[in-house]
Each structure stands twice: as C-alpha cells, then as structure tokens.
C-alpha atoms as a PDB file:
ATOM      1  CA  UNK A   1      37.831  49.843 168.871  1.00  0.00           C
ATOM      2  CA  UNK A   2      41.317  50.826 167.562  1.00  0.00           C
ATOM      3  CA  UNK A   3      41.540  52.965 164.837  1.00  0.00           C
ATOM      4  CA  UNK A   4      43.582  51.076 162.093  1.00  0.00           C
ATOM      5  CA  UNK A   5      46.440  53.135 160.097  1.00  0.00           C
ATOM      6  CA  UNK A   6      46.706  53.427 157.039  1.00  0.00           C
ATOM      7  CA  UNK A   7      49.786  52.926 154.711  1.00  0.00           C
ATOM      8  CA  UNK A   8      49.718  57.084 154.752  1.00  0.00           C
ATOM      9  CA  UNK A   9      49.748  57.120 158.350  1.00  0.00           C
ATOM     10  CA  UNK A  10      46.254  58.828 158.464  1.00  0.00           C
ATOM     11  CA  UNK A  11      44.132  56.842 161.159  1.00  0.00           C
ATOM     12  CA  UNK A  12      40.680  55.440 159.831  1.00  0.00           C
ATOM     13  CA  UNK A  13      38.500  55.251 162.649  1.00  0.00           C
ATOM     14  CA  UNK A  14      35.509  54.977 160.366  1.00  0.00           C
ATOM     15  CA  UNK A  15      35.370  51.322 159.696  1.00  0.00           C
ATOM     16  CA  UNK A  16      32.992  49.252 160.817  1.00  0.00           C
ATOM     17  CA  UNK A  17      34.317  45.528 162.262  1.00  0.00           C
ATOM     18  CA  UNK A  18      32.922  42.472 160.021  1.00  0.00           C
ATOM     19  CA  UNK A  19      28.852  41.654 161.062  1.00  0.00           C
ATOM     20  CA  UNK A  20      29.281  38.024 162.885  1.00  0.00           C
ATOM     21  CA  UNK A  21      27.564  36.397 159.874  1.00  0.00           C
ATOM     22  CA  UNK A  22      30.760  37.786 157.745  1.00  0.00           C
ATOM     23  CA  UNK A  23      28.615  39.715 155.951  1.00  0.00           C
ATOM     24  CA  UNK A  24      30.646  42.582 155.761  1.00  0.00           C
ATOM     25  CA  UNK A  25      29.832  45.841 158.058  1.00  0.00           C
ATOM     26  CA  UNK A  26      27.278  45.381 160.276  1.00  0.00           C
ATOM     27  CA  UNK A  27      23.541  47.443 160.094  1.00  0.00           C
ATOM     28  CA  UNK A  28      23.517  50.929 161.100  1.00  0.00           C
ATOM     29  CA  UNK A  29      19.473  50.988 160.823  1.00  0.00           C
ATOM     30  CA  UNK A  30      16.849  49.545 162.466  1.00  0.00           C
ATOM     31  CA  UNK A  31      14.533  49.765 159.193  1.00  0.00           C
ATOM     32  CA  UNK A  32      15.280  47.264 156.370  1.00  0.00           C
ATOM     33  CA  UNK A  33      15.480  49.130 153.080  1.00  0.00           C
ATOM     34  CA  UNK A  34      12.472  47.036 151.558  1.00  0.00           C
ATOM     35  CA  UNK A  35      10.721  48.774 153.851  1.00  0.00           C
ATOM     36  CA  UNK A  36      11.850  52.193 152.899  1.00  0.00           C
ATOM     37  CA  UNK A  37      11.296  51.453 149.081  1.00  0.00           C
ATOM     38  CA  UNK A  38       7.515  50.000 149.835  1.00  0.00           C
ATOM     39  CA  UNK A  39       7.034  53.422 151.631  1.00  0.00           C
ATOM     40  CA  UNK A  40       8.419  55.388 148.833  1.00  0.00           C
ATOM     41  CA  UNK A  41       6.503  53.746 146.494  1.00  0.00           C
ATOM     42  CA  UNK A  42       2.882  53.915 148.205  1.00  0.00           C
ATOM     43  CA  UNK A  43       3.248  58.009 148.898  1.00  0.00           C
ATOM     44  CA  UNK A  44       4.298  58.493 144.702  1.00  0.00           C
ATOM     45  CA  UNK A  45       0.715  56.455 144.070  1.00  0.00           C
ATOM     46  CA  UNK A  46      -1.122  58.392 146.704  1.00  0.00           C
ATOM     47  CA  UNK A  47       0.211  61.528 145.173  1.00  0.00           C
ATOM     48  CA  UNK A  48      -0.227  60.551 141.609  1.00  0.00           C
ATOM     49  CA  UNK A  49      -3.833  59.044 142.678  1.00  0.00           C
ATOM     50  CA  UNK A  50      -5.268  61.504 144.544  1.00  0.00           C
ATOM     51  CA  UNK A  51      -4.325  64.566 141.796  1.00  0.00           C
ATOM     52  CA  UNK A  52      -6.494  62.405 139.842  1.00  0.00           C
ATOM     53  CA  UNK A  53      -9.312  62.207 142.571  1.00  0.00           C
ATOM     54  CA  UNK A  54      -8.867  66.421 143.016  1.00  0.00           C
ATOM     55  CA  UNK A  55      -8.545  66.889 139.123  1.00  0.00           C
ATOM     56  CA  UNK A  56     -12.027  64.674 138.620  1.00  0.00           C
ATOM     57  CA  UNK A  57     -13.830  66.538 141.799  1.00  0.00           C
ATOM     58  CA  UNK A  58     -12.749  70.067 140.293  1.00  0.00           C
ATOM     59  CA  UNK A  59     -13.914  69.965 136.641  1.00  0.00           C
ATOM     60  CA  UNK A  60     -14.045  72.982 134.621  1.00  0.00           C
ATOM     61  CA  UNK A  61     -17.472  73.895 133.736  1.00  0.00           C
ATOM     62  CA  UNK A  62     -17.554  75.373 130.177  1.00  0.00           C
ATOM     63  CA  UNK A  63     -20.348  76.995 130.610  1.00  0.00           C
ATOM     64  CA  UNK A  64     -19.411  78.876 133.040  1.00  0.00           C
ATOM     65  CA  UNK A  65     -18.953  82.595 132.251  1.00  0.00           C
ATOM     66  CA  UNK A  66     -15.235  83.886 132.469  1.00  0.00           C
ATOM     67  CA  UNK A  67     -16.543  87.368 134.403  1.00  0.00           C
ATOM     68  CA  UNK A  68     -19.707  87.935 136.581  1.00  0.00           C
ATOM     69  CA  UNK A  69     -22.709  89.583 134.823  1.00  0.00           C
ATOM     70  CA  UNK A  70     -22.218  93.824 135.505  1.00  0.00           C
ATOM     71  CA  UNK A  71     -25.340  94.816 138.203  1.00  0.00           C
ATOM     72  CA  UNK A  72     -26.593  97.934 136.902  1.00  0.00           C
ATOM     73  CA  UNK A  73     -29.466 100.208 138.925  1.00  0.00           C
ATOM     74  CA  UNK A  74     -30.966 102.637 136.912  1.00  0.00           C
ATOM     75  CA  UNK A  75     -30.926 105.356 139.667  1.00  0.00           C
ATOM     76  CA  UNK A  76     -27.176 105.541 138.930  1.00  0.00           C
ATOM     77  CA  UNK A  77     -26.388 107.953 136.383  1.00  0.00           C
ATOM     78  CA  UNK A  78     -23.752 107.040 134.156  1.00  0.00           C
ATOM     79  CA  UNK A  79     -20.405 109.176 134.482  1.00  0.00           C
ATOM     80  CA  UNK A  80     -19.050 111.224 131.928  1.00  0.00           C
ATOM     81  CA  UNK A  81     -16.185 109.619 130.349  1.00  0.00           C
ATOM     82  CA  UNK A  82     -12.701 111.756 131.250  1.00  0.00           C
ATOM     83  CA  UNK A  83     -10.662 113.215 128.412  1.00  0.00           C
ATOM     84  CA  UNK A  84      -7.798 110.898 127.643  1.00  0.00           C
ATOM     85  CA  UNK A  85      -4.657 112.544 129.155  1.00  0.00           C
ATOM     86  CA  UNK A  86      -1.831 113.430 126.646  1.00  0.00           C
ATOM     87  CA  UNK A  87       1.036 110.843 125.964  1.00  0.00           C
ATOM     88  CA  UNK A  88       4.561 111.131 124.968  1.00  0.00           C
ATOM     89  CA  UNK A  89       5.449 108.896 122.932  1.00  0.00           C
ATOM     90  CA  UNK A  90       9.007 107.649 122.238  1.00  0.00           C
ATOM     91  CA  UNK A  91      10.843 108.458 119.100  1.00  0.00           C
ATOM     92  CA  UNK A  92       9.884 105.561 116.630  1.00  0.00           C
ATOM     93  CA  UNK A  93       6.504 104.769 118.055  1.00  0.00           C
ATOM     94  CA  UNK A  94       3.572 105.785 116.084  1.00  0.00           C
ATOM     95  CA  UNK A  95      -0.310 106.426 116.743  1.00  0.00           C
ATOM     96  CA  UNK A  96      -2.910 104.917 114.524  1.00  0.00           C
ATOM     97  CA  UNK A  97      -6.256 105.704 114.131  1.00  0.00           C
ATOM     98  CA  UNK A  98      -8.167 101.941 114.579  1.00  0.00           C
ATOM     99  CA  UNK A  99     -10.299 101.206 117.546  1.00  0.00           C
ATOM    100  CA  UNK A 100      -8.929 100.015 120.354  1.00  0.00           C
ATOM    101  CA  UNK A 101      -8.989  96.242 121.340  1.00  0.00           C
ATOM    102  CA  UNK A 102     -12.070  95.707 123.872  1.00  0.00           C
ATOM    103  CA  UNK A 103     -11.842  91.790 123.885  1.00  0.00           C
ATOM    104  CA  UNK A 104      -8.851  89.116 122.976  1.00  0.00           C
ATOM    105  CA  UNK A 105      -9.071  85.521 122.285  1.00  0.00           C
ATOM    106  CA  UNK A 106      -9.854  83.257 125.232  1.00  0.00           C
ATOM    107  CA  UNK A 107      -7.684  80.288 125.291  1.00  0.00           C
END
C-alpha cells in the first residue's frame, strides 16, 4: 500500500483501503461488537446479581452482641487500678469534673 499525501505534504499511511462491499474501511476484529456489548452486559448482571446473592447469605444478626462476653476466673485477683499520669494541657483547654464517657451510641 502507498501512503497517500496529503495537501500538507505529511504522508498518511494510516488509512485503511475501502472493504470490497464499499462499506467503508474494512474490520480490524475478529469479534463483532454485538458480541462485546452482550458480554458487557451479562458480567454488570452477574455482578449486580450475585452482591445480592452475598448480601442475602451474609445477614446481620441483630441479636448478635457487638463484643464477646469478658471470661472472668475467680482465682485472678483483680489489679489495682494505676494512678492517672499528669497531663499538660494546652492553653485554652479546660478540665471538668463529670464522669468520663464509658459507652457511646451504637449506630
């Protein structure tokens, strides 16, 4: 094939001779692209249809506790809580005297 110039004198070696049904260029794949859109199309539902197969087989049960029940042995003694060690606080940030927070709200 010759490459055909161009009125710019650039050669454009990229085109592709008419298809012999004058079609235009001819097919540079072997797969048609129905093909390629049925394929598309049946992995997206597989996808989207098995999340809802894996979301059904993995339920939450809402009963379930959020933590494991503590084991305790009585012939463990109990340690003795450790003084809190000293902060320094910023400038600006204040102490208060409330108890501390020993649960939050479980969404």
């Amino acid at each position: 094939m010759r490459p055909v110039h161009s009125r710019g004198g650039v050669a454009a070696s990229n085109r592709l001779p008419p298809s012999a049904d004058g079609a235009g260029r001819t097919r540079s794949g072997t797969v048609p692209v129905w093909v390629l859109k049925l394929t598309a199309t049946a992995t997206v539902l597989n996808i989207f249809f098995f999340g809802f197969g894996y979301a059904r087989a993995n339920v939450k049960d809402v009963a379930a506790p959020l933590q494991p029940p503590v084991v305790t042995t009585s012939t463990r003694s109990t340690p003795a809580p450790t003084p809190a060690p000293a902060l320094n606080l910023r400038r600006g940030v204040r102490t208060t005297a409330t108890a501390p927070l020993t649960t939050t709200r479980h969404s």
